[in-house]
N, C-alpha and C. Protein backbone atom coordinates (compact mmCIF):
# COMPACT_ATOMS: atom_id res chain seq x y z
N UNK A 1 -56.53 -78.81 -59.26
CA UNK A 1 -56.02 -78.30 -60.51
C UNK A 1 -55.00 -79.30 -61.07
N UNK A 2 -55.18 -79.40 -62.48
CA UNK A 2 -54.40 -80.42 -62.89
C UNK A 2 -53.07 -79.88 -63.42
N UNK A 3 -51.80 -80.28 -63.39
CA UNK A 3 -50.71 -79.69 -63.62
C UNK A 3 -49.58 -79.73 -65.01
N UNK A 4 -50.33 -79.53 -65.70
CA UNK A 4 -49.82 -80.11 -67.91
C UNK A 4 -48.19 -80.39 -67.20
N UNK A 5 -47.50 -80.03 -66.89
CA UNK A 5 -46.25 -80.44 -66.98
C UNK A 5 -45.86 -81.67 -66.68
N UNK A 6 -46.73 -82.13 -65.48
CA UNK A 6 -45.91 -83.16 -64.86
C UNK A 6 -46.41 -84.18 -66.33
N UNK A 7 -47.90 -84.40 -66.86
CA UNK A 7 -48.36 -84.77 -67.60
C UNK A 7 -46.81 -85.00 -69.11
N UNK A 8 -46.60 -83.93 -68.67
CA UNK A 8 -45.33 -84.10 -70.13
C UNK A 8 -44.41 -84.66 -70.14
N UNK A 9 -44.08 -84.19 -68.47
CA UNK A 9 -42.90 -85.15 -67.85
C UNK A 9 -42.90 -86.73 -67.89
N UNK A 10 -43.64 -86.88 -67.95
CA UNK A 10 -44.28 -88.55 -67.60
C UNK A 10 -44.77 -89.16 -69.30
N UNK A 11 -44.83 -88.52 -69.84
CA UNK A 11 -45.06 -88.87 -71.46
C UNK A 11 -43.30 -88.83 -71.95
N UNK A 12 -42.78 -87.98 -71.40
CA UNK A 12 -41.29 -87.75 -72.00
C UNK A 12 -40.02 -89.38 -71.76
N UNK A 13 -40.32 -89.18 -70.00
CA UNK A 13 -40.15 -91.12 -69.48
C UNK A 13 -40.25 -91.84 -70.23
N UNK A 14 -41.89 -91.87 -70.11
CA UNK A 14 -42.31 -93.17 -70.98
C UNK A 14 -41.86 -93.49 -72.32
N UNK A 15 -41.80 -92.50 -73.03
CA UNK A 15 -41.24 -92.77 -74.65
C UNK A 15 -39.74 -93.11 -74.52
N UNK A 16 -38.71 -92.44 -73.09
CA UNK A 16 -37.53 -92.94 -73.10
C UNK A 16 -38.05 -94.41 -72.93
N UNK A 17 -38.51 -94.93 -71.87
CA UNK A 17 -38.38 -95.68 -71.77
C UNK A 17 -39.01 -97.25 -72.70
N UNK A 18 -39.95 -96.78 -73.47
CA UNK A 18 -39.85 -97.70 -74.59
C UNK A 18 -38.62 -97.54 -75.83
N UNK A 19 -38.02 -96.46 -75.69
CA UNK A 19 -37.06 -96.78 -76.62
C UNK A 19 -35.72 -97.04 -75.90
N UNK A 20 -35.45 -97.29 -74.62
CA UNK A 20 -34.54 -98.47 -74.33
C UNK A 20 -35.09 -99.16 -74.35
N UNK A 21 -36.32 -100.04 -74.35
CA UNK A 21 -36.37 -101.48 -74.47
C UNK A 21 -36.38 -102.16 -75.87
N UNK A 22 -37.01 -101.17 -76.90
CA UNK A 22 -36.62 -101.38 -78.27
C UNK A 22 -35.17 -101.69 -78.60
N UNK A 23 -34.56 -100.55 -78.56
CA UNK A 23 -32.73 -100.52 -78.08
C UNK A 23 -32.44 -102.12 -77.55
N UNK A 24 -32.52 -102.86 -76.78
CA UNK A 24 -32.36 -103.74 -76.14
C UNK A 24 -32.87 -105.04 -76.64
N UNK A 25 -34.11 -105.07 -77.21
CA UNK A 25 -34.25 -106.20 -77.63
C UNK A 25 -33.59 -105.62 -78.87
N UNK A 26 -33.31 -105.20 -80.07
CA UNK A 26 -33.09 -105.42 -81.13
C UNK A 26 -31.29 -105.67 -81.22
N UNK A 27 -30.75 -105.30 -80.01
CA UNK A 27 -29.14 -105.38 -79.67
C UNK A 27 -29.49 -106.99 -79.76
N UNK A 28 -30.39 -107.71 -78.72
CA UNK A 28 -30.44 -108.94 -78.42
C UNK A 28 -30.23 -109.96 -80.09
N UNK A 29 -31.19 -109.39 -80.64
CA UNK A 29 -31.08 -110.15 -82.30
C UNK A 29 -30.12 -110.04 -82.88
N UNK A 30 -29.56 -108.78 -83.16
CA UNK A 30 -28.32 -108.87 -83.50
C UNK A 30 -27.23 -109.44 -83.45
N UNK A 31 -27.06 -109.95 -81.85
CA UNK A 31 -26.02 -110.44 -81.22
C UNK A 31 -26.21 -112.01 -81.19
N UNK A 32 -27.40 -112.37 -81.44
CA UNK A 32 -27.53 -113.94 -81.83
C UNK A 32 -27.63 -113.93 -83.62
N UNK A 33 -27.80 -112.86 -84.20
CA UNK A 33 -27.54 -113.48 -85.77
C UNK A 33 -26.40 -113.19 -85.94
N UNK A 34 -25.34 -112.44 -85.20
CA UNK A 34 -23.96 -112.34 -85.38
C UNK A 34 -23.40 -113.66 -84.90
N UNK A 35 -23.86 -114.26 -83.44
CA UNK A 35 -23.31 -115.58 -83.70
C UNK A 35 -23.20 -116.85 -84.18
N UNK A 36 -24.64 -116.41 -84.63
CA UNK A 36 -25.32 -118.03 -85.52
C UNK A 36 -24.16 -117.74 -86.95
N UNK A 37 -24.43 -116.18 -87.14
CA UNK A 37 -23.21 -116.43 -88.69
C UNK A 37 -22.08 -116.47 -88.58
N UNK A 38 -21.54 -115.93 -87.58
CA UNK A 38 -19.63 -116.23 -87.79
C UNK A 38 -19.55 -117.87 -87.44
N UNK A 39 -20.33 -118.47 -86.64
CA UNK A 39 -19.74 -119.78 -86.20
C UNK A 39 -20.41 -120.51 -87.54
N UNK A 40 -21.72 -119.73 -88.84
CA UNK A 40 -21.27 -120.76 -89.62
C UNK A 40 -20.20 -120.95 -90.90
N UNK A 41 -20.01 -119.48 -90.77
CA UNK A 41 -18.93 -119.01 -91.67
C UNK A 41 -17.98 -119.25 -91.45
N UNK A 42 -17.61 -119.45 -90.08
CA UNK A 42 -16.00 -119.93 -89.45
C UNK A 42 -16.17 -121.34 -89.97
N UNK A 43 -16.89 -122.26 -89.85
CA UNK A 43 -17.45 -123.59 -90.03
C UNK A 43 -17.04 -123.70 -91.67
N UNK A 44 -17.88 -122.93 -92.41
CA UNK A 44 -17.28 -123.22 -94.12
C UNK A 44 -16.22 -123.25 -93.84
N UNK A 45 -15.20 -122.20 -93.83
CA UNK A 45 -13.82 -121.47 -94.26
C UNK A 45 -13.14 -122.88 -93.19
N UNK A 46 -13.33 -123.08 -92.31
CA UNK A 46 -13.07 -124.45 -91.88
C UNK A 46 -12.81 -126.08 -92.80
N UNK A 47 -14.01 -126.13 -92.82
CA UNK A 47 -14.07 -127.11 -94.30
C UNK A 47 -13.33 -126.54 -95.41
N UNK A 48 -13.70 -125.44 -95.88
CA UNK A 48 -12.61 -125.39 -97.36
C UNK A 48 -11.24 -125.29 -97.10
N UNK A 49 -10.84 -125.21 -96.15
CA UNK A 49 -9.55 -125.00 -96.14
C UNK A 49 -8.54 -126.77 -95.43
N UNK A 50 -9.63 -127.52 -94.60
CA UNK A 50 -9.21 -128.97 -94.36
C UNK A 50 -9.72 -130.03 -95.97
N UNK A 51 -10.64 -129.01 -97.08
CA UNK A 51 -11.03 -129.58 -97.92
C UNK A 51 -11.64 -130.88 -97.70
N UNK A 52 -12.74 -130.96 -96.62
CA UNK A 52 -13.64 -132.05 -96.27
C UNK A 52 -14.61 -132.25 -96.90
N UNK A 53 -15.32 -133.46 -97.31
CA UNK A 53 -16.17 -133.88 -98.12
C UNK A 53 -17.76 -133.26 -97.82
N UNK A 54 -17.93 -134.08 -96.31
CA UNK A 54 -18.76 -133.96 -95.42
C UNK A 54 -18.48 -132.51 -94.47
N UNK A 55 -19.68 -131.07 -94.29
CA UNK A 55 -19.36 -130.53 -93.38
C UNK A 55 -19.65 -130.18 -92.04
N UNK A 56 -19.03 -130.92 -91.33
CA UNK A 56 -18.62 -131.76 -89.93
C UNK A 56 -17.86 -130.23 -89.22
N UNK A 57 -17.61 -129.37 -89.64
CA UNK A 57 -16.95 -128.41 -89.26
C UNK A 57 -17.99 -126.97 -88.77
N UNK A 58 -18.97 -127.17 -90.56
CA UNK A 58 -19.75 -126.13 -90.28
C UNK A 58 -20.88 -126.40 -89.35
N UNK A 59 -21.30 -127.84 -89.44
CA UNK A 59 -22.09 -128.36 -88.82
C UNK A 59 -22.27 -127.90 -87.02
N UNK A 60 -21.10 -128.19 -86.65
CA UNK A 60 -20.52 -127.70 -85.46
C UNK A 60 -20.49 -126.49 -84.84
N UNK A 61 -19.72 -125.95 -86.25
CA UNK A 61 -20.01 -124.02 -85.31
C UNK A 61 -21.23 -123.53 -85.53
N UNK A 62 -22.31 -124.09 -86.27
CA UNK A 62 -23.22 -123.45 -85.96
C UNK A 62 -24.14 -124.04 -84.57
N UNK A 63 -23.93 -124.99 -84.76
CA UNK A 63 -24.32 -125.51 -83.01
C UNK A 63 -23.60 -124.75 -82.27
N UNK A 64 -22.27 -124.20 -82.07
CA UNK A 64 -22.13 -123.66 -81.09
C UNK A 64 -22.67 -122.17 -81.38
N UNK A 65 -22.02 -121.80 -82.51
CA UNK A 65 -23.26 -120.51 -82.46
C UNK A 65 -24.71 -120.47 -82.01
N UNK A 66 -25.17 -121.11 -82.44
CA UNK A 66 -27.03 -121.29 -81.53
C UNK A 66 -26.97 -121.29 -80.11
N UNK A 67 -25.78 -122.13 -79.57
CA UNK A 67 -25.58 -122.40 -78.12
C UNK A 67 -25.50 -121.03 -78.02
N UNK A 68 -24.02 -119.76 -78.21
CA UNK A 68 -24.01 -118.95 -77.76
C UNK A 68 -24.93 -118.32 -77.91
N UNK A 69 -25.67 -118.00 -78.68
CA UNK A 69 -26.93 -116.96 -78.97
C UNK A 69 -27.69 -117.10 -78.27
N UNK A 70 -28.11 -118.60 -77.77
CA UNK A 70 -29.62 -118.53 -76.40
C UNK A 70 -28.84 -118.41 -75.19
N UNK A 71 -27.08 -118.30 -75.25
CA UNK A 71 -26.64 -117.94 -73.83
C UNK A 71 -26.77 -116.61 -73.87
N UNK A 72 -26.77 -115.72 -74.85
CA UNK A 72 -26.57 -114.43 -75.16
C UNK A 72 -28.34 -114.02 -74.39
N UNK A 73 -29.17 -114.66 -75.10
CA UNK A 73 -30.36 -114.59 -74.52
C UNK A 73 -30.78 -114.68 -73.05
N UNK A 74 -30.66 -115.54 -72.88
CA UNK A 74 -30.17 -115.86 -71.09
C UNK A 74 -29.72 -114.94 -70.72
N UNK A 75 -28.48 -114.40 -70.88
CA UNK A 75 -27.54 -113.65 -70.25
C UNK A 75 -28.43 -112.31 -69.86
N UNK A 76 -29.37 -111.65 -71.00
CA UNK A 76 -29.74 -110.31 -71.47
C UNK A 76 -31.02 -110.75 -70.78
N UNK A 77 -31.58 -111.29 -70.70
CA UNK A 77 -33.12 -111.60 -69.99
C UNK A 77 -33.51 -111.61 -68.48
N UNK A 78 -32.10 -112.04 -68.27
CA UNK A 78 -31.93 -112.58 -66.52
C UNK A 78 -32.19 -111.62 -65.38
């Protein structure tokens, strides 16, 4: 005899459990387009405020923003 509950039970899991992994990767994006933009926004407001020609400033934080974001990746994958 087959038992509908457990059947429900196990459909109920499963949908948790695709929506923590949804939950999780979409935290992941977030947290690398939050750092790709403050480090390039820190980077402008950098330049306008040393009033540099060339930006050597923004250039920079967004490299390090990218850096942190695939560490962010790393970090969350591992």
């Amino acid at each position: 005899m087959i038992n509908f509950c457990n059947f429900v039970q196990m459909d109920n899991q499963n949908k948790k459990s695709h929506f923590q992994t949804w939950v999780r990767y979409s935290t992941i994006g977030s947290e690398m387009a939050g750092a790709v933009f403050f480090g390039g926004f820190g980077g402008h407001k950098i330049d306008q405020w040393m009033q540099n020609e060339t930006p050597w400033a923004t250039i920079g934080l967004l490299f390090v923003g990218l850096s942190a974001a695939f560490y962010i990746v790393y970090k969350q994958l591992k």
